[in-house]
N, C-alpha and C. Protein backbone atom coordinates (compact mmCIF):
# COMPACT_ATOMS: atom_id res chain seq x y z
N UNK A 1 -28.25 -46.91 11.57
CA UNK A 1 -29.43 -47.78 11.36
C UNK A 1 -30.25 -47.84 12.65
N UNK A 2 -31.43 -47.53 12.82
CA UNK A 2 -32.28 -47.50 13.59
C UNK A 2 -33.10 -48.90 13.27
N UNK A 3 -33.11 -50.15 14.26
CA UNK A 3 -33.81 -51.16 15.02
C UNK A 3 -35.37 -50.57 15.00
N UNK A 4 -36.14 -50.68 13.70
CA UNK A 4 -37.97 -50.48 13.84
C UNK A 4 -38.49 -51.29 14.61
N UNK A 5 -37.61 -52.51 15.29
CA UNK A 5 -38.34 -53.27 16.43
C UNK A 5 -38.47 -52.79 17.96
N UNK A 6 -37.17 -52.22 18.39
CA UNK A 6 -37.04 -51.24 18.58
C UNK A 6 -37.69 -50.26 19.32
N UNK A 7 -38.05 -49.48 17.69
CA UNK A 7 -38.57 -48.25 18.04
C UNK A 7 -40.35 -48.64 18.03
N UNK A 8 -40.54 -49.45 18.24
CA UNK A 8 -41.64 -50.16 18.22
C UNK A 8 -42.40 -50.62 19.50
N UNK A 9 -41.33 -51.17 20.48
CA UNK A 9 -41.28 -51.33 21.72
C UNK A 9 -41.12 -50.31 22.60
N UNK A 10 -40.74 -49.25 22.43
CA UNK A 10 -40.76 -47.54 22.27
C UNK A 10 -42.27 -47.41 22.67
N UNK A 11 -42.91 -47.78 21.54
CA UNK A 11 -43.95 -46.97 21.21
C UNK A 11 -44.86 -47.63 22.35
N UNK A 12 -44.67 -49.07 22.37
CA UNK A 12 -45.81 -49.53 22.60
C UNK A 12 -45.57 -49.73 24.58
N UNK A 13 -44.27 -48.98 25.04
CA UNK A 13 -44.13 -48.96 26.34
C UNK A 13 -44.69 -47.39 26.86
N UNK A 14 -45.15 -46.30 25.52
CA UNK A 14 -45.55 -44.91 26.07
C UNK A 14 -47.05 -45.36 25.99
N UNK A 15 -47.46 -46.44 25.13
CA UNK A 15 -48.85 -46.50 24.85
C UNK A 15 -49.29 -47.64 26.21
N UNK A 16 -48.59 -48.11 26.53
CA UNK A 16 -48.88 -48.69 28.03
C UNK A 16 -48.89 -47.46 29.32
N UNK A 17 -48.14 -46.86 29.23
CA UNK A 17 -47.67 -45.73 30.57
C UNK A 17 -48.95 -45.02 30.23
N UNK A 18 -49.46 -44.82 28.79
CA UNK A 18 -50.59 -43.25 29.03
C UNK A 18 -51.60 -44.09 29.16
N UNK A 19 -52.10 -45.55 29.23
CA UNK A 19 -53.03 -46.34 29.52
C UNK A 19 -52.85 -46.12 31.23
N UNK A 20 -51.94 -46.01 32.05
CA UNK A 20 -52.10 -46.04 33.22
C UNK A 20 -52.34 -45.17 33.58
N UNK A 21 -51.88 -44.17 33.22
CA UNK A 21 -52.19 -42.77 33.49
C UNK A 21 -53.41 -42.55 33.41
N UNK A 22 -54.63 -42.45 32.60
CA UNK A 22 -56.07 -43.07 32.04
C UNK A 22 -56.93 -43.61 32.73
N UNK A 23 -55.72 -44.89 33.50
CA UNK A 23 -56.66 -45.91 34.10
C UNK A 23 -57.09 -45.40 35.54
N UNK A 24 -56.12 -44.53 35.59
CA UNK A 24 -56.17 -43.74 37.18
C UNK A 24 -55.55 -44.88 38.50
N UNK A 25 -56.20 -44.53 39.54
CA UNK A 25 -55.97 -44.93 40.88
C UNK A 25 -55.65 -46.92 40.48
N UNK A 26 -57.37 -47.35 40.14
CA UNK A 26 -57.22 -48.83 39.64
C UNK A 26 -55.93 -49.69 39.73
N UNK A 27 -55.01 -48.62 38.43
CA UNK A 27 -54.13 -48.94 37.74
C UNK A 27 -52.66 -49.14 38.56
N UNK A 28 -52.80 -47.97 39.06
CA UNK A 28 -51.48 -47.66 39.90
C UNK A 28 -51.83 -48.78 41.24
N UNK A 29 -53.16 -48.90 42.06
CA UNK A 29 -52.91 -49.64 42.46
C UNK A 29 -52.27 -51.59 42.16
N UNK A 30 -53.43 -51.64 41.12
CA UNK A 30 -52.47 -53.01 40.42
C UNK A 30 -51.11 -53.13 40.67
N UNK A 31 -50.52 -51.73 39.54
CA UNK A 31 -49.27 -52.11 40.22
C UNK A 31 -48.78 -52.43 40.83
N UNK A 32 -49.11 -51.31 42.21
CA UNK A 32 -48.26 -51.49 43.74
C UNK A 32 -48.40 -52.97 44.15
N UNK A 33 -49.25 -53.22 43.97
CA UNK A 33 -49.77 -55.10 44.53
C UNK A 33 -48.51 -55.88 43.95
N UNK A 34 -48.35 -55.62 42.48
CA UNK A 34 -47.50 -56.51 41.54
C UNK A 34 -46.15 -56.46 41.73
N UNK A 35 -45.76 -54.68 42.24
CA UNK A 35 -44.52 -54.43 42.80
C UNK A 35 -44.34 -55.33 44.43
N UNK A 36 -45.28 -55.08 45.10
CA UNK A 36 -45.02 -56.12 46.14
C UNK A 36 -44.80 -57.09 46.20
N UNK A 37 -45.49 -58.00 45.26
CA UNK A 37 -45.83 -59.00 45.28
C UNK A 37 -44.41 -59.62 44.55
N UNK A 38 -43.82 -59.18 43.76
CA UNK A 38 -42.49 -59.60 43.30
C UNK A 38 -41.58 -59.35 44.16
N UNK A 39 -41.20 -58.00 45.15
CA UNK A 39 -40.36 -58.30 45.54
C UNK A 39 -40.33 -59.47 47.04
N UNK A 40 -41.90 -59.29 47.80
CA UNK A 40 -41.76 -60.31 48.66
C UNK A 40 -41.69 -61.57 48.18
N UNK A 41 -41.38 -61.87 46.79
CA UNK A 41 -41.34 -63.24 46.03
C UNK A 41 -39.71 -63.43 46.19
N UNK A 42 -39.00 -61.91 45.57
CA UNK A 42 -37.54 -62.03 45.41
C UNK A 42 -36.80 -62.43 46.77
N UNK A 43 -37.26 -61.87 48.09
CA UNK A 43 -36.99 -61.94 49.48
C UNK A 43 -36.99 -63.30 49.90
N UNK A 44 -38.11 -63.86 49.23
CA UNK A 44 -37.95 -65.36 49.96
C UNK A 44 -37.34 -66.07 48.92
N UNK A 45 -37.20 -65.50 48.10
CA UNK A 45 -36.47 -66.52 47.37
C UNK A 45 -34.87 -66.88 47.65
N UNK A 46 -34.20 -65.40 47.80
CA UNK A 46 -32.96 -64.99 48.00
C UNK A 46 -32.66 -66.08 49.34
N UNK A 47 -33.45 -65.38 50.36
CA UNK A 47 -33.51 -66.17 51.66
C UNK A 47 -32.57 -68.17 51.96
């Protein structure tokens, strides 16, 4: 039995990735900000 919720969340995590891909530089930068920005969150938190 295959979970269509699932394979749904599947879909809609390739239809996010080829949106970034798309979005170009923008995008990837967002990220990096968001990646930073969480882990200097996790650092002080741990701290």
């Amino acid at each position: 039995m295959t979970d269509p919720n699932a394979e749904r969340d599947v879909e809609q995590a390739d239809g996010f990735m080829n949106r970034i891909a798309k979005g170009g530089p923008v995008a990837a930068i967002a990220i990096v900000l968001v990646v930073v920005l969480l882990t200097g969150w996790l650092v002080g938190f741990l701290r």
